[in-house]
C-alpha atoms as a PDB file:
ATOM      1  CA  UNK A   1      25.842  34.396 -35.915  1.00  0.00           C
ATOM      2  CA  UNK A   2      24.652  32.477 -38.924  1.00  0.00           C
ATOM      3  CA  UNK A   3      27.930  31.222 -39.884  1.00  0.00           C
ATOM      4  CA  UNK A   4      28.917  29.954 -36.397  1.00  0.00           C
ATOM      5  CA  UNK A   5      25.719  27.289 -36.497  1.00  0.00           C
ATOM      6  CA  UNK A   6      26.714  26.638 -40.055  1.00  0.00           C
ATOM      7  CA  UNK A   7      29.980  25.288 -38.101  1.00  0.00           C
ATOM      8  CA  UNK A   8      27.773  23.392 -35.653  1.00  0.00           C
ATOM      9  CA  UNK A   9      25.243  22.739 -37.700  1.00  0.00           C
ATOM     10  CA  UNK A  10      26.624  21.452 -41.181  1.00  0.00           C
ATOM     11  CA  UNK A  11      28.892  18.759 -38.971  1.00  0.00           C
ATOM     12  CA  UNK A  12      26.014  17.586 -37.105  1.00  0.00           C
ATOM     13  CA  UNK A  13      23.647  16.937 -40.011  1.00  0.00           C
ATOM     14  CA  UNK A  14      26.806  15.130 -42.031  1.00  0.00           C
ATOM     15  CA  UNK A  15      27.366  12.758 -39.000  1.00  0.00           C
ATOM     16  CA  UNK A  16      23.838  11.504 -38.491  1.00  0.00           C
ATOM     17  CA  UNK A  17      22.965  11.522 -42.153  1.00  0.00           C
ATOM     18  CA  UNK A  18      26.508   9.268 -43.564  1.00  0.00           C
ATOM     19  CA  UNK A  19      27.849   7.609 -39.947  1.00  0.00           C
ATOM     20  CA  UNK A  20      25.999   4.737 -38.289  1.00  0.00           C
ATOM     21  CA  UNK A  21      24.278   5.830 -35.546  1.00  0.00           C
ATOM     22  CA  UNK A  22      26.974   4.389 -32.928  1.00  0.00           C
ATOM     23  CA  UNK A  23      29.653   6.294 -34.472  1.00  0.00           C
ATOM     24  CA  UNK A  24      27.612   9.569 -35.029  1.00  0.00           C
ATOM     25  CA  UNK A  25      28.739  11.096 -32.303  1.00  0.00           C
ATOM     26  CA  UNK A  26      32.299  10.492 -32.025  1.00  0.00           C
ATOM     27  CA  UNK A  27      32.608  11.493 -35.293  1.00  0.00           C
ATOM     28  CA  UNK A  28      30.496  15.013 -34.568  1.00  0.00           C
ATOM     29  CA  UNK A  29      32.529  15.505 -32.098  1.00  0.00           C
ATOM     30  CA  UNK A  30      35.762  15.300 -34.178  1.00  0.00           C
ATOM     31  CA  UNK A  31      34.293  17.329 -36.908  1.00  0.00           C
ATOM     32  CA  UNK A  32      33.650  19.885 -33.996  1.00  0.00           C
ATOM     33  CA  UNK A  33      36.871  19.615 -32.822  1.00  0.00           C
ATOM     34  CA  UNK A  34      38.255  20.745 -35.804  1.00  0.00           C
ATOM     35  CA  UNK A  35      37.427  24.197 -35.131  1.00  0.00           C
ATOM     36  CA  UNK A  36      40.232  24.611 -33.414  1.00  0.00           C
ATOM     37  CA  UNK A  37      42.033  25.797 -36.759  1.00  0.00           C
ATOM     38  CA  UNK A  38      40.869  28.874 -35.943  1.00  0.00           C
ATOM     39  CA  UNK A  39      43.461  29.047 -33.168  1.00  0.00           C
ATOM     40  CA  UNK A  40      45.548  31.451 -36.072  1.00  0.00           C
ATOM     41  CA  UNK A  41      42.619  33.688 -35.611  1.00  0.00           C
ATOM     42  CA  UNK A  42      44.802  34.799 -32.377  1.00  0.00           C
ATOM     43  CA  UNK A  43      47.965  35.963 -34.486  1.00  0.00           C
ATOM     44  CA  UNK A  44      46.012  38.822 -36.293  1.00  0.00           C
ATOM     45  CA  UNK A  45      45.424  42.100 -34.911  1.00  0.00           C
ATOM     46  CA  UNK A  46      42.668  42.379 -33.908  1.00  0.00           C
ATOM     47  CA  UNK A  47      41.713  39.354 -33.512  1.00  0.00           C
ATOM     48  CA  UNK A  48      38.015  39.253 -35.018  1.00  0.00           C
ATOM     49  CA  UNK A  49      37.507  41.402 -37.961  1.00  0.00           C
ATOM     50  CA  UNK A  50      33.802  41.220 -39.420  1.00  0.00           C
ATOM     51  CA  UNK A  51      35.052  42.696 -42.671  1.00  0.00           C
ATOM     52  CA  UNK A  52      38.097  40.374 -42.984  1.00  0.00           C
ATOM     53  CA  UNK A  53      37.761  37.304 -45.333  1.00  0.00           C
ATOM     54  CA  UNK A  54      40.016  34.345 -43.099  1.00  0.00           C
ATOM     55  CA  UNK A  55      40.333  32.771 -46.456  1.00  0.00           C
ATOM     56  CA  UNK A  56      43.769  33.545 -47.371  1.00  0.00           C
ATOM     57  CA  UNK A  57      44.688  36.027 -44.555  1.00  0.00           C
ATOM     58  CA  UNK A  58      45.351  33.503 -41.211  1.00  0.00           C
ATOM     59  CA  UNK A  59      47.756  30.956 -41.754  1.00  0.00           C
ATOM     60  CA  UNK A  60      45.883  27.976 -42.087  1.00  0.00           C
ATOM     61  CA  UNK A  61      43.910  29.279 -43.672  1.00  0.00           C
ATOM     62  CA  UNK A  62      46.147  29.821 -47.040  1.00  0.00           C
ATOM     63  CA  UNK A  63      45.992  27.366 -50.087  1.00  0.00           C
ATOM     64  CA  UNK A  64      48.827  25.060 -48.901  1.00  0.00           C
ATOM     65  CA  UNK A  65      47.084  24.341 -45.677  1.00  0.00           C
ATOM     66  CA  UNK A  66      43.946  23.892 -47.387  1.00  0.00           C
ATOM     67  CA  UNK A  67      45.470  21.518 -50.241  1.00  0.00           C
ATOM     68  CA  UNK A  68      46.495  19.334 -47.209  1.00  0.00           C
ATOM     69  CA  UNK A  69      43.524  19.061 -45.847  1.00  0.00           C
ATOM     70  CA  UNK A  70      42.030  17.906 -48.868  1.00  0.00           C
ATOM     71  CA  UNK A  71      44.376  15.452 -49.289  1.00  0.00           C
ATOM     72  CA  UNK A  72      43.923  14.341 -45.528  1.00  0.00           C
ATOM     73  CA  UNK A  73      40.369  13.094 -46.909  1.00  0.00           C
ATOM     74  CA  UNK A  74      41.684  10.557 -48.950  1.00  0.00           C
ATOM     75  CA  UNK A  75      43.385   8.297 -46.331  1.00  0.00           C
ATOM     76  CA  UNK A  76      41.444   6.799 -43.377  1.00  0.00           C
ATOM     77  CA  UNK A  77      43.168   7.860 -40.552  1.00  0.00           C
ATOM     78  CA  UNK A  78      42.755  11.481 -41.349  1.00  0.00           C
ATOM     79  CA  UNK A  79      39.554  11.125 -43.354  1.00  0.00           C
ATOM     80  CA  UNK A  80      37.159  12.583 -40.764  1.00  0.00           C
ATOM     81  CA  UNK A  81      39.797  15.510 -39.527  1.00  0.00           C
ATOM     82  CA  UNK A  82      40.250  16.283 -43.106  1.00  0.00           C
ATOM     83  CA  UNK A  83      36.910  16.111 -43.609  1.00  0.00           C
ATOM     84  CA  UNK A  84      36.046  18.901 -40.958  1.00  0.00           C
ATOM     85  CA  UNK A  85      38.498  21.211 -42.368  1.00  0.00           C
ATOM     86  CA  UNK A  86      37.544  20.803 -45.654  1.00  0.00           C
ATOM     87  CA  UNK A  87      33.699  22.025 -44.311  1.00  0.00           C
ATOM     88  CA  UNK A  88      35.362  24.194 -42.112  1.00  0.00           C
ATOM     89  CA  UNK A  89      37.152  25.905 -45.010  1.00  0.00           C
ATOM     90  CA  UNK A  90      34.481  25.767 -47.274  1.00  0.00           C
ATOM     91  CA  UNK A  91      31.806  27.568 -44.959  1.00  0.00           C
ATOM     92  CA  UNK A  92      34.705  30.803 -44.346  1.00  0.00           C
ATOM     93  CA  UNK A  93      35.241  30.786 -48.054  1.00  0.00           C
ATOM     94  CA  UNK A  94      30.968  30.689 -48.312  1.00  0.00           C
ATOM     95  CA  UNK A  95      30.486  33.879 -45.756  1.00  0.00           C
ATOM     96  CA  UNK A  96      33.978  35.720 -47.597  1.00  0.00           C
ATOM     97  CA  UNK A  97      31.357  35.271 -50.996  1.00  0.00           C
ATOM     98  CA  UNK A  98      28.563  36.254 -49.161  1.00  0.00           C
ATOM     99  CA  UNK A  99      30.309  39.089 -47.711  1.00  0.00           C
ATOM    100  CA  UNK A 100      31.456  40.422 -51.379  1.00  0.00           C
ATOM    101  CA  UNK A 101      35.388  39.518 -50.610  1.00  0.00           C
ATOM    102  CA  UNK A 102      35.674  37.165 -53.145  1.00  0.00           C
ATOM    103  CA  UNK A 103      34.222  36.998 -56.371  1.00  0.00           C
END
């Protein structure tokens, strides 16, 4: 339960602390929206796993995928997608640690 308001949470505190206030929320909301990556969630059986690390295992959730969206932060159209899936992929690979299924 912790790590889904560290999804809500972390994008709401980076939109009002770096985006003027009249773009804060359009940009939450697209940092929220981004959450949708874990639409490959649905291809693995079963479908929630509390001892699975994402990181690696879904499909965009591999290296490539993440590489892209890293590099999706470095041009403005895509900056604030990449952005969320950069946090997004971050706070899995945080719980996977936290869980002890990565070193």
């Amino acid at each position: 339960m912790f790590h889904l308001a560290l999804h809500l949470g972390i994008p709401l505190l980076i939109a009002y602390a770096f985006f003027p206030r009249v773009e804060s929320g359009k940009i939450f909301l697209i940092l929220i929206a981004t959450l949708l990556v874990d639409v490959d969630h649905l291809l693995a059986d079963p479908i929630h796993d509390p001892s699975r690390c994402s990181i690696g295992f879904h499909p965009l959730h591999q290296f490539v995928p993440i590489g892209i969206y890293g590099l999706m932060t470095l041009f403005n159209k895509t900056r604030i997608v990449g952005l969320g899936l950069v946090i997004h992929m971050l706070l899995d690979f945080g719980d996977c640690v936290s869980m002890g299924l990565l070193p």
